[in-house]
N, C-alpha and C. Protein backbone atom coordinates (compact mmCIF):
# COMPACT_ATOMS: atom_id res chain seq x y z
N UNK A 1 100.24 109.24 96.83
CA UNK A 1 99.51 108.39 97.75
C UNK A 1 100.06 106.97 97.66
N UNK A 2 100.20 106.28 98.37
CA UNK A 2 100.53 105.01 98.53
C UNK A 2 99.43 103.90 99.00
N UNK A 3 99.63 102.82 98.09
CA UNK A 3 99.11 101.78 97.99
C UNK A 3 99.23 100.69 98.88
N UNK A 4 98.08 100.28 99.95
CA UNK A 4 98.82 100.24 101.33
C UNK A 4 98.35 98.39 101.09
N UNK A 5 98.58 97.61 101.66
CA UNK A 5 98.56 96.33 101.60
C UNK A 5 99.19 95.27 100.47
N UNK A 6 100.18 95.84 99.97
CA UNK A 6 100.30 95.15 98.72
C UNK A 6 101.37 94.46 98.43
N UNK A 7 102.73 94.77 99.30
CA UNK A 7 103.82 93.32 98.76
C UNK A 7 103.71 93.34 100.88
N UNK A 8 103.66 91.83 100.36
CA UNK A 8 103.88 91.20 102.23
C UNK A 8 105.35 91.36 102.42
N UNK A 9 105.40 91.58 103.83
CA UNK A 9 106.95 91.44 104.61
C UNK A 9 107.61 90.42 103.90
N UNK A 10 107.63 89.26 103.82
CA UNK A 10 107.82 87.70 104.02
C UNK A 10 108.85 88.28 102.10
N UNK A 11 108.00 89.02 101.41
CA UNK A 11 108.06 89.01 99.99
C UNK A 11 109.26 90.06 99.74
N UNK A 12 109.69 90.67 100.73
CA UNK A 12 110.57 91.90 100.55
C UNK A 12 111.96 91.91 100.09
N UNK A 13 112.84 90.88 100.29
CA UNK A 13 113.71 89.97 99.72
C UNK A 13 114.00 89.85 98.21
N UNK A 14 112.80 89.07 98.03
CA UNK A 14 112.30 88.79 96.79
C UNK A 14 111.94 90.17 95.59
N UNK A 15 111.57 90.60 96.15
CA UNK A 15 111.41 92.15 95.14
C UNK A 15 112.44 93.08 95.20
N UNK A 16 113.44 92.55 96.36
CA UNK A 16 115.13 93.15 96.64
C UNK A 16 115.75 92.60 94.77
N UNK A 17 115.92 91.42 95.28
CA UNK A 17 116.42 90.98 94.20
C UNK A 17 115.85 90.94 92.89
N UNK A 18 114.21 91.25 92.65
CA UNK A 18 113.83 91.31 91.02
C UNK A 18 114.10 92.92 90.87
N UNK A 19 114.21 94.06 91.59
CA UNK A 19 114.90 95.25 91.00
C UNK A 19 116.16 95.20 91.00
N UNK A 20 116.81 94.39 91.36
CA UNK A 20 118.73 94.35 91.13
C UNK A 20 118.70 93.72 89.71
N UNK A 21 117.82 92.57 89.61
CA UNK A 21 117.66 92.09 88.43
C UNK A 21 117.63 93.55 87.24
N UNK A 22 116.18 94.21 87.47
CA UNK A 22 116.01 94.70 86.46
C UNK A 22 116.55 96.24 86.52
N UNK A 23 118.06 96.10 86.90
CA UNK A 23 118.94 97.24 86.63
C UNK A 23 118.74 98.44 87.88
N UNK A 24 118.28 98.15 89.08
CA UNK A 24 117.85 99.13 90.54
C UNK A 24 119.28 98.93 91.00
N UNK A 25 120.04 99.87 91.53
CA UNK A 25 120.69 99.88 92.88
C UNK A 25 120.07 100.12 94.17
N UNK A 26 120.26 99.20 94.73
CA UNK A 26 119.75 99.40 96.33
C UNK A 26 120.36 100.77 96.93
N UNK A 27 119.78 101.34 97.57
CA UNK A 27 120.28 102.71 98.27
C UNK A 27 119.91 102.88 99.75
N UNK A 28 120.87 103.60 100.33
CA UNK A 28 121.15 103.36 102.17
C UNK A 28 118.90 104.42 102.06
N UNK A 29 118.48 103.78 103.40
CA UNK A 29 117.14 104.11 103.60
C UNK A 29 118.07 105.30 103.84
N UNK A 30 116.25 106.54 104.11
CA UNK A 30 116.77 107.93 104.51
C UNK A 30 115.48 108.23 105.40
N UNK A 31 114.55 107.23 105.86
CA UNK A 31 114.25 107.70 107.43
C UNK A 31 113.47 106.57 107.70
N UNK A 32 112.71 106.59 109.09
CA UNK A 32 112.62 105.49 109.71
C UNK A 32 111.39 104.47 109.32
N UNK A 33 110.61 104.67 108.16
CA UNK A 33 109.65 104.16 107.37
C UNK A 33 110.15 103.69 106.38
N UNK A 34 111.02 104.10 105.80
CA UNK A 34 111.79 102.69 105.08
C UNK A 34 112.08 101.91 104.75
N UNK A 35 111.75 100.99 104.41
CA UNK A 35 112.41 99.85 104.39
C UNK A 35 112.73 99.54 103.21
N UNK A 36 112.93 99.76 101.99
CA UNK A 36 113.57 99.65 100.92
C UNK A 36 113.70 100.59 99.89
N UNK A 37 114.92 101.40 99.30
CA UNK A 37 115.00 101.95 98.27
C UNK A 37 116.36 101.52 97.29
N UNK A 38 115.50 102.03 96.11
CA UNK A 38 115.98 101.33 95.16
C UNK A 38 116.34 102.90 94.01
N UNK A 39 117.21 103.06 93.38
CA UNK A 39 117.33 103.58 92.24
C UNK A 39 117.91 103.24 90.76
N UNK A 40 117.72 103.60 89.58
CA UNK A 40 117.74 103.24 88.26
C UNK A 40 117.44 104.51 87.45
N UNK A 41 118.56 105.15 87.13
CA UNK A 41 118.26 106.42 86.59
C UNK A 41 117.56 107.16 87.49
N UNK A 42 116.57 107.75 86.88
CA UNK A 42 116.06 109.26 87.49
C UNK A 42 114.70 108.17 88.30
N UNK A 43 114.54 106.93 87.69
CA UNK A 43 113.26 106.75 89.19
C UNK A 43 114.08 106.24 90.29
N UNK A 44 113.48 106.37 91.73
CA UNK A 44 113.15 105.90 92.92
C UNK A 44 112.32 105.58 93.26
N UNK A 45 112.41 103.95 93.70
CA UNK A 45 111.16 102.90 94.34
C UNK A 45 111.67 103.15 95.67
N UNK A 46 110.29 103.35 96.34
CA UNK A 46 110.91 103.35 98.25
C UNK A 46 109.65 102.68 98.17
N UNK A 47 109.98 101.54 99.60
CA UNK A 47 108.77 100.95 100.30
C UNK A 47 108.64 101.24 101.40
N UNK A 48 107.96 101.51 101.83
CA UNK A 48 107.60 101.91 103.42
C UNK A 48 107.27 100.94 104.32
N UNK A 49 106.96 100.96 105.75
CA UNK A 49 106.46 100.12 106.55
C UNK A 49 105.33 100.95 107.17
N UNK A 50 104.13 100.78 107.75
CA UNK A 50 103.39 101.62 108.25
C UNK A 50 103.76 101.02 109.80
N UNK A 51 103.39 101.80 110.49
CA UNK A 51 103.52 101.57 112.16
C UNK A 51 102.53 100.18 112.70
N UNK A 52 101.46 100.41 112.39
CA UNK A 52 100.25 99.48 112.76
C UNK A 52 100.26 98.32 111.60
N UNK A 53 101.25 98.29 110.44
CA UNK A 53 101.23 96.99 109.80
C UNK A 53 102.08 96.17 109.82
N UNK A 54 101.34 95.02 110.10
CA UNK A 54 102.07 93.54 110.88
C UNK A 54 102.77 92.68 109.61
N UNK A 55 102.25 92.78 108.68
CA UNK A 55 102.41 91.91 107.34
C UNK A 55 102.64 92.54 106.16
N UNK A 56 101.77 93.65 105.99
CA UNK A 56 101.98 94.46 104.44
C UNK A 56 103.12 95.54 104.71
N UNK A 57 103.41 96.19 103.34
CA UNK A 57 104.21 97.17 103.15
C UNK A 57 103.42 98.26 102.11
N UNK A 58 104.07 99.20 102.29
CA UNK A 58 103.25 100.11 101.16
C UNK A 58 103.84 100.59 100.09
N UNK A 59 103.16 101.05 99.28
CA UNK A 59 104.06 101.27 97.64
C UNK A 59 103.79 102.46 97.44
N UNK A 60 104.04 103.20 96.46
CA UNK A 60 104.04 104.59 95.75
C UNK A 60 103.18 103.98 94.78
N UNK A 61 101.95 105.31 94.29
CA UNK A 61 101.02 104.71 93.33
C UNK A 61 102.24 104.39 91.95
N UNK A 62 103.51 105.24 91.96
CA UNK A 62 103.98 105.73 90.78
C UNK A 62 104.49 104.28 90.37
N UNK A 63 104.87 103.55 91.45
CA UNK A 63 105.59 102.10 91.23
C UNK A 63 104.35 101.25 91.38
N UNK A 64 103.42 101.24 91.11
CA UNK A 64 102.09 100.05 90.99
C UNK A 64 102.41 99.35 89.98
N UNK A 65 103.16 99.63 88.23
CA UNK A 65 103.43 98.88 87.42
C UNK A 65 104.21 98.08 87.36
N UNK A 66 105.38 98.53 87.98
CA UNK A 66 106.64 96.87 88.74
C UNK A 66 106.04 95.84 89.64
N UNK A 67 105.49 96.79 90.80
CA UNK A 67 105.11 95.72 91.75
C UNK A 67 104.13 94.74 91.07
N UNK A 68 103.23 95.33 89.71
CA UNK A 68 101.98 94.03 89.78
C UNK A 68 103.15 92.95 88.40
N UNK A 69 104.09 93.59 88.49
CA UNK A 69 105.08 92.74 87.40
C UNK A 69 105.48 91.69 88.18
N UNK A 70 106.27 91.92 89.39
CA UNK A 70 106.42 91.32 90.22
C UNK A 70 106.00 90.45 90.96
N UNK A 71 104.61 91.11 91.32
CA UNK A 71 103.51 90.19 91.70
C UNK A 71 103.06 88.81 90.63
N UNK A 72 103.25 89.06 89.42
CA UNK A 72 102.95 88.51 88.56
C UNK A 72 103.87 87.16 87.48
N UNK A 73 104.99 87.30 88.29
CA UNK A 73 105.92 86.64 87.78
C UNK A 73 106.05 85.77 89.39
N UNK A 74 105.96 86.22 90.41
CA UNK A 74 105.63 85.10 92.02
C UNK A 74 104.74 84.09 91.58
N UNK A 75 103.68 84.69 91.04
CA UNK A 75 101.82 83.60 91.18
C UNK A 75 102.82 82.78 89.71
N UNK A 76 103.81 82.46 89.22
CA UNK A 76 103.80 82.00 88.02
C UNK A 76 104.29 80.49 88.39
């Protein structure tokens, strides 16, 4: 299930570059909800876009512990 409101558009960049940081290769999307994947060993972070969302993106519950890392090193 995915965690729907939680890194803004504006922020997507920014969490590009803190998983390059922390050892992710960016990887070509593989369909049209997409908008970012990332791999590092055996995980894959994908972010999605939902159709009807103007501002948020959505997460995988499995990646909730990066993103609030992430989140958490922004508010710093």
């Amino acid at each position: 299930m995915a965690i729907r409101n939680r890194l803004h558009i504006s922020k997507l960049d920014d969490f590009k570059n803190f998983l390059i940081q922390k050892g992710y290769e960016i990887k070509e999307i593989k369909d049209c909800w997409e908008v970012l994947r990332a791999k590092k060993d055996k995980d894959t972070i994908i972010i999605y876009s939902k159709y009807e969302a103007k501002e948020h993106l959505s997460v995988q519950d499995k990646d909730r512990k990066i993103l609030k890392e992430f989140l958490k090193i922004k508010e710093e």
